[in-house]
N, C-alpha and C. Protein backbone atom coordinates (compact mmCIF):
# COMPACT_ATOMS: atom_id res chain seq x y z
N UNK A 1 77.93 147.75 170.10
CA UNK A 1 78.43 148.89 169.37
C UNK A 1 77.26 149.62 168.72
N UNK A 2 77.19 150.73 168.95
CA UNK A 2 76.19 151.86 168.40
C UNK A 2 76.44 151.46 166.96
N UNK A 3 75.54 151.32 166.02
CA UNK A 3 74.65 151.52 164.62
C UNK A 3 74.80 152.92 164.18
N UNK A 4 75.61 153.15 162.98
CA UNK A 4 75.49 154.35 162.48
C UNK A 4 74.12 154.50 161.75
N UNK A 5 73.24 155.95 161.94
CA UNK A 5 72.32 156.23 161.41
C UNK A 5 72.66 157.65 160.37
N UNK A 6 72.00 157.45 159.22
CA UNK A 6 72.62 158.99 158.13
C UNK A 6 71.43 159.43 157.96
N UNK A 7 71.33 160.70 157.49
CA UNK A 7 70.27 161.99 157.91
C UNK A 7 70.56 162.62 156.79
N UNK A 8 69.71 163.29 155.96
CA UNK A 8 69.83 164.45 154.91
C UNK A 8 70.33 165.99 155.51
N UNK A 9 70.74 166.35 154.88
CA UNK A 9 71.25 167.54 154.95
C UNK A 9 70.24 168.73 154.75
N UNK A 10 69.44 169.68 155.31
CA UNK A 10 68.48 170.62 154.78
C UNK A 10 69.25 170.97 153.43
N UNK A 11 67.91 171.10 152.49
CA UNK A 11 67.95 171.27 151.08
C UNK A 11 68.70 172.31 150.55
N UNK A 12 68.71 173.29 151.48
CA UNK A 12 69.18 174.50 151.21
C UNK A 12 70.90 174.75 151.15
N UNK A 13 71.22 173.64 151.93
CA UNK A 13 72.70 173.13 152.19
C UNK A 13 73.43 172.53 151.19
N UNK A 14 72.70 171.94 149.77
CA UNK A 14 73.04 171.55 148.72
C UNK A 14 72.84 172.15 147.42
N UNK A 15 73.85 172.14 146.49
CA UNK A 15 73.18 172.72 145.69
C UNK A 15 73.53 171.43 144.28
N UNK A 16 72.88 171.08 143.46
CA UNK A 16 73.47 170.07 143.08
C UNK A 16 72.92 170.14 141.09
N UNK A 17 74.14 169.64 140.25
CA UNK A 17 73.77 169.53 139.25
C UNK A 17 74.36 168.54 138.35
N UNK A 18 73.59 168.43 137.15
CA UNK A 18 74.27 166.75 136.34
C UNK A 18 74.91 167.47 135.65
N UNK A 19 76.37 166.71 135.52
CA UNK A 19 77.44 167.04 134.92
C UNK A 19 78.27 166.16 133.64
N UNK A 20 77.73 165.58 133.06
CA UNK A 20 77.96 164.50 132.05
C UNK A 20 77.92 163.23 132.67
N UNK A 21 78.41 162.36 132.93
CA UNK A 21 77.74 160.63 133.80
C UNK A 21 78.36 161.29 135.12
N UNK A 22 78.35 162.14 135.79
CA UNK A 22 78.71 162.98 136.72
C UNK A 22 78.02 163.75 137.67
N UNK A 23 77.69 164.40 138.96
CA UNK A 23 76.59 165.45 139.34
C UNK A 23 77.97 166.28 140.89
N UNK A 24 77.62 167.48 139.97
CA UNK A 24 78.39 168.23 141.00
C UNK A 24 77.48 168.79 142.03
N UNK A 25 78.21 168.24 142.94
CA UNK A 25 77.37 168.93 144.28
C UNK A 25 77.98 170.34 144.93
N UNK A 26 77.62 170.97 145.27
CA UNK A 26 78.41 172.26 145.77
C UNK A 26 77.44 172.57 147.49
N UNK A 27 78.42 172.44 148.17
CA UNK A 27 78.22 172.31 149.67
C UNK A 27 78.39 173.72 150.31
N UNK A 28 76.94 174.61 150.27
CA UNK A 28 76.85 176.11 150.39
C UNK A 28 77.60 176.44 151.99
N UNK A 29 77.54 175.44 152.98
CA UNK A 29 78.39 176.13 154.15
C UNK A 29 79.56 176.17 154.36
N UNK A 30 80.48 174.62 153.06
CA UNK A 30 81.75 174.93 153.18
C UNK A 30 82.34 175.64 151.65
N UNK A 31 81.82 175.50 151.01
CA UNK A 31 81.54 176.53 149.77
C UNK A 31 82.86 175.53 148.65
N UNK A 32 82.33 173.97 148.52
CA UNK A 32 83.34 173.32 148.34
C UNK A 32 82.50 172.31 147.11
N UNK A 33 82.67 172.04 145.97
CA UNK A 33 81.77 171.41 144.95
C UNK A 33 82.87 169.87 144.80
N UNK A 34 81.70 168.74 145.03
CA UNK A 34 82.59 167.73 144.76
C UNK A 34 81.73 167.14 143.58
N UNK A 35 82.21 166.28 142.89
CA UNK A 35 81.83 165.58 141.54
C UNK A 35 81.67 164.33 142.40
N UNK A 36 80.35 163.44 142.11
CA UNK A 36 80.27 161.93 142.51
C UNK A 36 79.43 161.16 141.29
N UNK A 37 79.87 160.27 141.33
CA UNK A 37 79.35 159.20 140.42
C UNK A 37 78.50 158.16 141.05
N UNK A 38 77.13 157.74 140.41
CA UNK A 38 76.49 157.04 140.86
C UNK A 38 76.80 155.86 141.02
N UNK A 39 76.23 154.96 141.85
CA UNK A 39 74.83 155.64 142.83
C UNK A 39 75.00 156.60 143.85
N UNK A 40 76.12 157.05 144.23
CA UNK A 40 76.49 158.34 145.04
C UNK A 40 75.50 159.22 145.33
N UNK A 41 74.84 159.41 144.53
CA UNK A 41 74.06 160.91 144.59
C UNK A 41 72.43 160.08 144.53
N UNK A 42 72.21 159.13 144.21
CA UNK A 42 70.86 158.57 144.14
C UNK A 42 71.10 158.22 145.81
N UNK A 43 72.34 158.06 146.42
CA UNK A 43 71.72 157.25 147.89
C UNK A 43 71.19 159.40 148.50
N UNK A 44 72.02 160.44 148.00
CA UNK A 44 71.59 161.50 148.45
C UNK A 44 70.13 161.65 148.53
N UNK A 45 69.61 161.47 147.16
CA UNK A 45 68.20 161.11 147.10
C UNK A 45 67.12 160.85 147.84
N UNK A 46 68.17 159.14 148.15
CA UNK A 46 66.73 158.33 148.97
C UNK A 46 67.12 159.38 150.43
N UNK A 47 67.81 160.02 151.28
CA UNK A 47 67.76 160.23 152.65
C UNK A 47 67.34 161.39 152.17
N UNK A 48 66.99 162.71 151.20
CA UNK A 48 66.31 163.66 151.17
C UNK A 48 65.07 163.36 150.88
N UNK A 49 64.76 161.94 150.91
CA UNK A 49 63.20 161.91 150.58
C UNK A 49 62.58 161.95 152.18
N UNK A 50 62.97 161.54 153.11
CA UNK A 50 62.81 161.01 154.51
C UNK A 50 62.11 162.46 154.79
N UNK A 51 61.43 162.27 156.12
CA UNK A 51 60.71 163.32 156.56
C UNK A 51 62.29 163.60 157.44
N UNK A 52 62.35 165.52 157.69
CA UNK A 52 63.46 166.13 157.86
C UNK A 52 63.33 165.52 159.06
N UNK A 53 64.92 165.43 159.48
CA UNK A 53 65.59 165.03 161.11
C UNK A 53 65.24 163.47 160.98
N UNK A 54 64.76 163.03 160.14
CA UNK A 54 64.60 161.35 160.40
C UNK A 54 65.72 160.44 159.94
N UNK A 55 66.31 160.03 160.50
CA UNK A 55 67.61 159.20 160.20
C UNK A 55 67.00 157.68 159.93
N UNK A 56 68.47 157.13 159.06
CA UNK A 56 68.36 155.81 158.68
C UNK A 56 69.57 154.46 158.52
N UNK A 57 69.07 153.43 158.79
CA UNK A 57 70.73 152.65 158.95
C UNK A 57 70.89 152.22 157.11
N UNK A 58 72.08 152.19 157.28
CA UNK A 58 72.68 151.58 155.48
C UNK A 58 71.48 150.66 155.14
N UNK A 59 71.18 149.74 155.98
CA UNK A 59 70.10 148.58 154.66
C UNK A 59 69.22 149.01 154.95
N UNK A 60 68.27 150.75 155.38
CA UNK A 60 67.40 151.18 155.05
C UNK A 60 67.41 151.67 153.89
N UNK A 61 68.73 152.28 153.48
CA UNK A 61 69.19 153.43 152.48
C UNK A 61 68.92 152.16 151.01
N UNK A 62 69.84 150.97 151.55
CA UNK A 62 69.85 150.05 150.78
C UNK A 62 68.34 149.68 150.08
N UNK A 63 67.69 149.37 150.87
CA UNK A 63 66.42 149.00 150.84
C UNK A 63 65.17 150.13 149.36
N UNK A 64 66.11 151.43 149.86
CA UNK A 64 65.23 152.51 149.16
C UNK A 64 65.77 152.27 147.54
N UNK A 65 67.65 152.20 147.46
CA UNK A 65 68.01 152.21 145.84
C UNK A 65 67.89 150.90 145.31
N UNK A 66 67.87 149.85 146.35
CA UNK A 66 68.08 148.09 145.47
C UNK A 66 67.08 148.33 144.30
N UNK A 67 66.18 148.67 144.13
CA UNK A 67 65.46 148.50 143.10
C UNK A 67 66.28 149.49 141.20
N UNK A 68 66.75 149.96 141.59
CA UNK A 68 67.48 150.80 140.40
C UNK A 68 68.89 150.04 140.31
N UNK A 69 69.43 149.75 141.39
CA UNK A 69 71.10 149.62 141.64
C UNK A 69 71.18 147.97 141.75
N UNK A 70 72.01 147.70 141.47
CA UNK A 70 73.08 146.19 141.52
C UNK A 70 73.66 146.44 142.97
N UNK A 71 74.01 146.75 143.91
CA UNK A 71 74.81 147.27 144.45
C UNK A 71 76.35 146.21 145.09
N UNK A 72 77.36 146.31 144.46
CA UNK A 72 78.61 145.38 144.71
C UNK A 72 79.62 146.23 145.28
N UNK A 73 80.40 145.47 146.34
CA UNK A 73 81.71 145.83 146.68
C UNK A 73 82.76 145.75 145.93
N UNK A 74 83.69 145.90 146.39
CA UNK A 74 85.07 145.60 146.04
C UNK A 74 85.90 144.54 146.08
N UNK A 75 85.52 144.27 147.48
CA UNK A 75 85.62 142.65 147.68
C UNK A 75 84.84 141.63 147.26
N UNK A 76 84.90 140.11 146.95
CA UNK A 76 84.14 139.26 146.78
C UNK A 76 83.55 139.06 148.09
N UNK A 77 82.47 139.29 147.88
CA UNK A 77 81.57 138.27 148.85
C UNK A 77 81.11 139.54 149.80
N UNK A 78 81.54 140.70 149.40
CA UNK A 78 80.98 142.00 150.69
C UNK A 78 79.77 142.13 150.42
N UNK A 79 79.18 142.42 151.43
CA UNK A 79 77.76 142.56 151.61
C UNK A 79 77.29 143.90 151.22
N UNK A 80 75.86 144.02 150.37
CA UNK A 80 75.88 145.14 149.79
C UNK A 80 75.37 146.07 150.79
N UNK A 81 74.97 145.96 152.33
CA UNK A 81 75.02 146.97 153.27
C UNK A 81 76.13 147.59 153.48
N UNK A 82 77.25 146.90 153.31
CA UNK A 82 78.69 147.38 153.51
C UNK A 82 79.06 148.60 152.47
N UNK A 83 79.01 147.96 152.01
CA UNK A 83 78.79 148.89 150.62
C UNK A 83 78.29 150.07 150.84
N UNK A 84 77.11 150.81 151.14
CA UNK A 84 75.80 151.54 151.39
C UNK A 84 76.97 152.21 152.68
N UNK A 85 77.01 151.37 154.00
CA UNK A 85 77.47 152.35 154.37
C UNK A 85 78.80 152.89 154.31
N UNK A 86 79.71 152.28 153.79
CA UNK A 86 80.93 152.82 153.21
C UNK A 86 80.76 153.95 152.31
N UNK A 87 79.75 154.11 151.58
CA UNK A 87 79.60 155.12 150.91
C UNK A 87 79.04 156.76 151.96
N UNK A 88 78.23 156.06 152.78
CA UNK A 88 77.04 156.94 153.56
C UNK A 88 78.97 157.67 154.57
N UNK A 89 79.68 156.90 155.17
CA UNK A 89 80.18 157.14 155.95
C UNK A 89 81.18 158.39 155.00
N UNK A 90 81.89 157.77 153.84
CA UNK A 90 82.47 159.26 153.06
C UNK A 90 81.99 160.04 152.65
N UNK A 91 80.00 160.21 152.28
CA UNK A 91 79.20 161.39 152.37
C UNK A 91 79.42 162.20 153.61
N UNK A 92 79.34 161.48 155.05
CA UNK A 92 79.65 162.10 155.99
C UNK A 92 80.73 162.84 155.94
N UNK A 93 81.76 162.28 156.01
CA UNK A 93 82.83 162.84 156.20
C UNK A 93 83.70 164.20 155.54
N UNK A 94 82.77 163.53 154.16
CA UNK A 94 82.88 165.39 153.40
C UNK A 94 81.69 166.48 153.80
N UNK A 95 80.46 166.42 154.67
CA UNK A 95 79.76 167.16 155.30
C UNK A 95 78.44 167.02 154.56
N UNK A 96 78.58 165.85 153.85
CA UNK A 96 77.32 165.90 152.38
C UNK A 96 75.88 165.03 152.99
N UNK A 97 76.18 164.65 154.23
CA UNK A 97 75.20 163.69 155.00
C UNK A 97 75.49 163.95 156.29
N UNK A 98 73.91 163.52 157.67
CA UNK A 98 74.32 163.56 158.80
C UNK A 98 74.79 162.36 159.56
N UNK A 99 76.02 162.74 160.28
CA UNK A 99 75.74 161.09 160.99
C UNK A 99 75.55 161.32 162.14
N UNK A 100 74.83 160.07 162.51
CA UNK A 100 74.36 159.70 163.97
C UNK A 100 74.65 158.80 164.30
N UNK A 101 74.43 158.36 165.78
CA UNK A 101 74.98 157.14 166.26
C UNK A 101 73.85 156.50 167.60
N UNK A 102 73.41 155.46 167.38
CA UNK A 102 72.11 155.04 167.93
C UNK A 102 73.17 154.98 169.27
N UNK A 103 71.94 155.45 170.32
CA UNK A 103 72.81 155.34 172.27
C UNK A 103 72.84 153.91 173.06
């Protein structure tokens, strides 16, 4: 099974600000502002640091916040890649990250 890989979004595609323990993002092509709570917006971070078009798997992403973040599931015993990409996959899905899929 193909490996999901997530990708930053060009900069210009975000527009983003702190909003009390909060950061509203406002998504200039669908013209749609969502509120996320961290580490949400720190994993935005680590994949806008990447050189542009360079994608990465969850325990890369992982790899970049472990040092700031605890990072826990929901479940006992989930693995904190799971985690990472459960998050990476609903960035996707609201248009806030790229996804890819290794061939």
């Amino acid at each position: 099974m193909a490996l999901p890989r997530f990708s930053a979004l060009p900069a210009s595609a975000l527009k983003r600000a702190p909003l009390g323990g909060l950061e509203a993002i406002y998504h200039v092509p669908s013209g749609i502002t969502h509120l996320l709570a961290e580490p949400v917006p720190d994993l935005l971070d680590a994949l806008a640091q990447l050189p542009p078009g360079e994608s990465v798997t969850p325990a890369q992403v992982l790899a970049l916040v472990a040092e700031r973040f605890d990072i826990v599931g929901d479940e006992p015993g989930e693995a904190p890649e799971a985690v990472v990409a459960e998050r990476l996959a609903e960035l996707g899905a609201l248009g806030l990250v790229v996804i890819a899929r290794d061939a």
